[in-house]
Protein backbone atom coordinates (compact mmCIF):
# COMPACT_ATOMS: atom_id res chain seq x y z
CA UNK A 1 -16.64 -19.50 25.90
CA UNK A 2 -13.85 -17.16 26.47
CA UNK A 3 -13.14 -14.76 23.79
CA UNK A 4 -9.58 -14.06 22.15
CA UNK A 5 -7.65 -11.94 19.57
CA UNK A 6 -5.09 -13.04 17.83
CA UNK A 7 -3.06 -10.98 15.60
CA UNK A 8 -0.46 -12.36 13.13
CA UNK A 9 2.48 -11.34 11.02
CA UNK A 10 2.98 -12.72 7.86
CA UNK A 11 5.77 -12.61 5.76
CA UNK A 12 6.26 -9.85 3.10
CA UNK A 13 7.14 -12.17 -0.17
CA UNK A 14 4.07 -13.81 -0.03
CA UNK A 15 1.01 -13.12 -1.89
CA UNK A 16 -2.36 -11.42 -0.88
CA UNK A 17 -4.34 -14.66 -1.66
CA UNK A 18 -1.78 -16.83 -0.11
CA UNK A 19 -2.53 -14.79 3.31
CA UNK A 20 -5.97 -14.93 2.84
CA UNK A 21 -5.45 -18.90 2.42
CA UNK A 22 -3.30 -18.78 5.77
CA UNK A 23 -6.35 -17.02 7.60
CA UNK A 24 -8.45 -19.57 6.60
CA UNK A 25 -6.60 -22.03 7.92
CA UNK A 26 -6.10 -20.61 11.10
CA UNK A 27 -9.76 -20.02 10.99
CA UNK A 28 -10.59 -23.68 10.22
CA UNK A 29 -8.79 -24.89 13.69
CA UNK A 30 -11.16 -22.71 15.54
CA UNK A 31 -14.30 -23.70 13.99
CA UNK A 32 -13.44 -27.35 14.56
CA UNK A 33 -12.69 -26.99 18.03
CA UNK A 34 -16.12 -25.79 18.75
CA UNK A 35 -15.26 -22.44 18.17
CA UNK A 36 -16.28 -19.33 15.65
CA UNK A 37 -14.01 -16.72 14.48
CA UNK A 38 -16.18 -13.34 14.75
CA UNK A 39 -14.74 -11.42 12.85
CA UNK A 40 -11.34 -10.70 10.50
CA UNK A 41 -9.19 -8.09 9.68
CA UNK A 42 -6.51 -8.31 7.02
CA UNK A 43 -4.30 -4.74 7.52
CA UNK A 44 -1.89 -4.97 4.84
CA UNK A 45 1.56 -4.56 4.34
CA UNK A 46 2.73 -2.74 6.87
CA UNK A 47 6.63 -1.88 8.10
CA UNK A 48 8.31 -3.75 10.70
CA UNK A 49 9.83 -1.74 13.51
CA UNK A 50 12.72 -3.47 13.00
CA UNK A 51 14.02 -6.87 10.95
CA UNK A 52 12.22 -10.03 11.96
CA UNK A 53 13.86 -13.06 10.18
CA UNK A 54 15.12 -10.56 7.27
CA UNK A 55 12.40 -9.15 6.47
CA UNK A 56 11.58 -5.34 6.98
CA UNK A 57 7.12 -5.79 6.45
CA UNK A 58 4.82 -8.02 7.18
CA UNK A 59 0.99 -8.64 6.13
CA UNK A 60 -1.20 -8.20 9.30
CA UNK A 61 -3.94 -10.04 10.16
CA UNK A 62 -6.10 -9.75 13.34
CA UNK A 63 -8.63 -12.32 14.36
CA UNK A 64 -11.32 -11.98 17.32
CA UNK A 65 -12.34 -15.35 18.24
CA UNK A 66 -14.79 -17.07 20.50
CA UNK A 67 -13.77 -20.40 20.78
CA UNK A 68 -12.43 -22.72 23.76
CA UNK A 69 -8.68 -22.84 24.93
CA UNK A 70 -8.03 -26.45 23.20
CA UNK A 71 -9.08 -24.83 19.51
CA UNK A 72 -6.79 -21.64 20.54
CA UNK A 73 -3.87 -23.66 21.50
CA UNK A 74 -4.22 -26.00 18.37
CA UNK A 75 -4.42 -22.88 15.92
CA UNK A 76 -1.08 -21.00 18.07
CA UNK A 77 0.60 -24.56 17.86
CA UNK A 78 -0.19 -24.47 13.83
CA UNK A 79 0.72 -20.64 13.95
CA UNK A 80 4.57 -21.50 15.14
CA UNK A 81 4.82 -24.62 12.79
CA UNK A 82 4.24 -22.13 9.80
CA UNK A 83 7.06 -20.78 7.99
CA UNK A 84 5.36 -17.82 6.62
CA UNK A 85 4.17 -16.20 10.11
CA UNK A 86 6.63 -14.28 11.31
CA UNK A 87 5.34 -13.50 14.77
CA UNK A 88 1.39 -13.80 16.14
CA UNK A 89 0.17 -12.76 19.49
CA UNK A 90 -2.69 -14.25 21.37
CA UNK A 91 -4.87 -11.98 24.03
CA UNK A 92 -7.64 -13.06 26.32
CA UNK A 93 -10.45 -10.06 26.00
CA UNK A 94 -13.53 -9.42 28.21
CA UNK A 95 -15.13 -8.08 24.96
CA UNK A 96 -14.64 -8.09 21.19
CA UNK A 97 -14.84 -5.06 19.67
CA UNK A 98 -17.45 -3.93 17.65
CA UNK A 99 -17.34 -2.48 14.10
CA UNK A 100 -13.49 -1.47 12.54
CA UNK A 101 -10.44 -1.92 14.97
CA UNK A 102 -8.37 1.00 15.13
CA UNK A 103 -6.05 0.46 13.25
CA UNK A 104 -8.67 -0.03 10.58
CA UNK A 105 -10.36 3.74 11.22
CA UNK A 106 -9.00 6.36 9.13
CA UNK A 107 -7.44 9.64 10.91
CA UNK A 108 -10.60 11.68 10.98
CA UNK A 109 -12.89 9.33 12.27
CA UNK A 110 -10.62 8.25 15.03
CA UNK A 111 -10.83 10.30 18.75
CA UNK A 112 -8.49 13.47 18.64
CA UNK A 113 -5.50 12.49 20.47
CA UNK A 114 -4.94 15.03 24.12
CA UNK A 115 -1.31 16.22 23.79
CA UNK A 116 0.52 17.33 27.01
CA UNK A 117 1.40 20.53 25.75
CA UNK A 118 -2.38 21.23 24.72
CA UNK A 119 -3.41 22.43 27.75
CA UNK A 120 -0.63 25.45 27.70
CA UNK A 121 -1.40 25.63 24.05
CA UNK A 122 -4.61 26.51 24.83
CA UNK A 123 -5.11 29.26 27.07
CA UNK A 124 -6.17 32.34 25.01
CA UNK A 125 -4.24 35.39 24.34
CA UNK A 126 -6.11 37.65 27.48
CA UNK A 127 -5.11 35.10 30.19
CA UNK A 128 -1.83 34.99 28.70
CA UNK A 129 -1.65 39.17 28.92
CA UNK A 130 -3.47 39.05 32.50
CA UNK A 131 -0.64 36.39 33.67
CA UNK A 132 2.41 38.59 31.80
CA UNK A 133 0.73 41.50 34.07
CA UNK A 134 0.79 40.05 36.97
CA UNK A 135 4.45 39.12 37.15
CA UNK A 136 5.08 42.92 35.58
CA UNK A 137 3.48 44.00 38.79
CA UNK A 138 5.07 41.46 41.22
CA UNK A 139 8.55 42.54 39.29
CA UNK A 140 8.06 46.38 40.23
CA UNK A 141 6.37 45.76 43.81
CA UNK A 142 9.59 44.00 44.60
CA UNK A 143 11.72 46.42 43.06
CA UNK A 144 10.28 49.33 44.86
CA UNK A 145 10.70 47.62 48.06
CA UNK A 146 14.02 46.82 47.25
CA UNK A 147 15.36 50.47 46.75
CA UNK A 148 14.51 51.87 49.97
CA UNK A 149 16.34 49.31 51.91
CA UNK A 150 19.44 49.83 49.50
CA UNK A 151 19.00 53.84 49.99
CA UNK A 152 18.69 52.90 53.70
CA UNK A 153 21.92 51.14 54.30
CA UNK A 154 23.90 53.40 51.77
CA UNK A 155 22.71 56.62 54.21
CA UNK A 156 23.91 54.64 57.53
C-alpha cells in the first residue's frame, strides 16, 4: 500500500483532549479502509505564520499512514468537513520515517545546520595572515613598477 503523511492544524480554542479525540477520528477512517496509521505526532501549540480564520496558533498533528487512496481520501474529505481543522496537508512518501520527526528532536540532537558564511568563518587566523601578505606584496610589486614608469615620462 502506498504510504502517506498527513499533517493537520487544529484550532487554538480547543482543548488538548478534544485534539486527541479529532486524531482518533481521523485515525479511525484509515483503519477502516484497510489501512493502519504508523505512527502519531501531536506538536503542540504552535504560532501561525500568519492569521488563518482568526486565529494566530494552531495544535499540530502529523500522521504517517499506510493505508490505500480510498481510506486517505475519506479521512481528507472528513478533514475539510471539520470546523476545528484549520488547514491539513496530505504527502505521498517513499518511506516513513523512523523514530521522532524533526520537528519533534530537540536542538542538540538535531544535525548542525552548514551556514554560507561558515566556510569564510572558518579559515584560521595563519591563512588569514598568509592571504593579508600576499596582497601586501602584490600592493608594493605594483607600486614599484609603477614609479619608474612615472619617473620615466616626468624625465622625457
Amino acid at each position: 500500500m502506498p504510504l502517506y503523511e498527513t499533517v493537520f492544524i487544529a484550532r487554538q480554542d480547543i482543548s488538548t483532549q478534544q485534539v486527541e479525540d479529532l486524531t482518533e477520528q481521523m485515525s479511525g477512517y484509515i483503519t477502516e479502509g484497510d489501512g493502519t496509521v504508523a505512527k502519531v505526532e501531536n506538536w503542540g501549540l504552535r504560532n501561525l505564520a500568519y492569521k488563518v480564520k482568526k486565529n494566530r496558533k494552531g495544535h499540530y498533528v502529523l500522521l504517517n499512514i499506510d493505508a490505500p487512496i480510498a481510506a486517505v481520501k475519506e479521512m481528507e474529505r472528513n478533514l475539510l468537513l471539520s470546523e476545528d481543522v484549520l488547514r491539513h496537508m496530505t504527502l505521498r512518501v517513499e518511506e516513513l520515517e523512523e523514530g521522532d520527526s524533526v520537528m519533534m528532536q530537540n536542538k542538540t540532537t538535531r544535525p548542525p545546520r552548514r551556514d554560507r558564511d561558515e566556510d569564510t568563518s572558518a579559515k584560521s587566523d595563519d591563512t588569514k595572515k598568509a592571504e593579508t601578505t600576499e596582497t601586501t606584496e602584490t600592493t608594493e610589486t605594483v607600486a614599484s613598477e609603477e614609479k619608474p614608469e612615472v619617473q620615466a615620462e616626468g624625465e622625457a
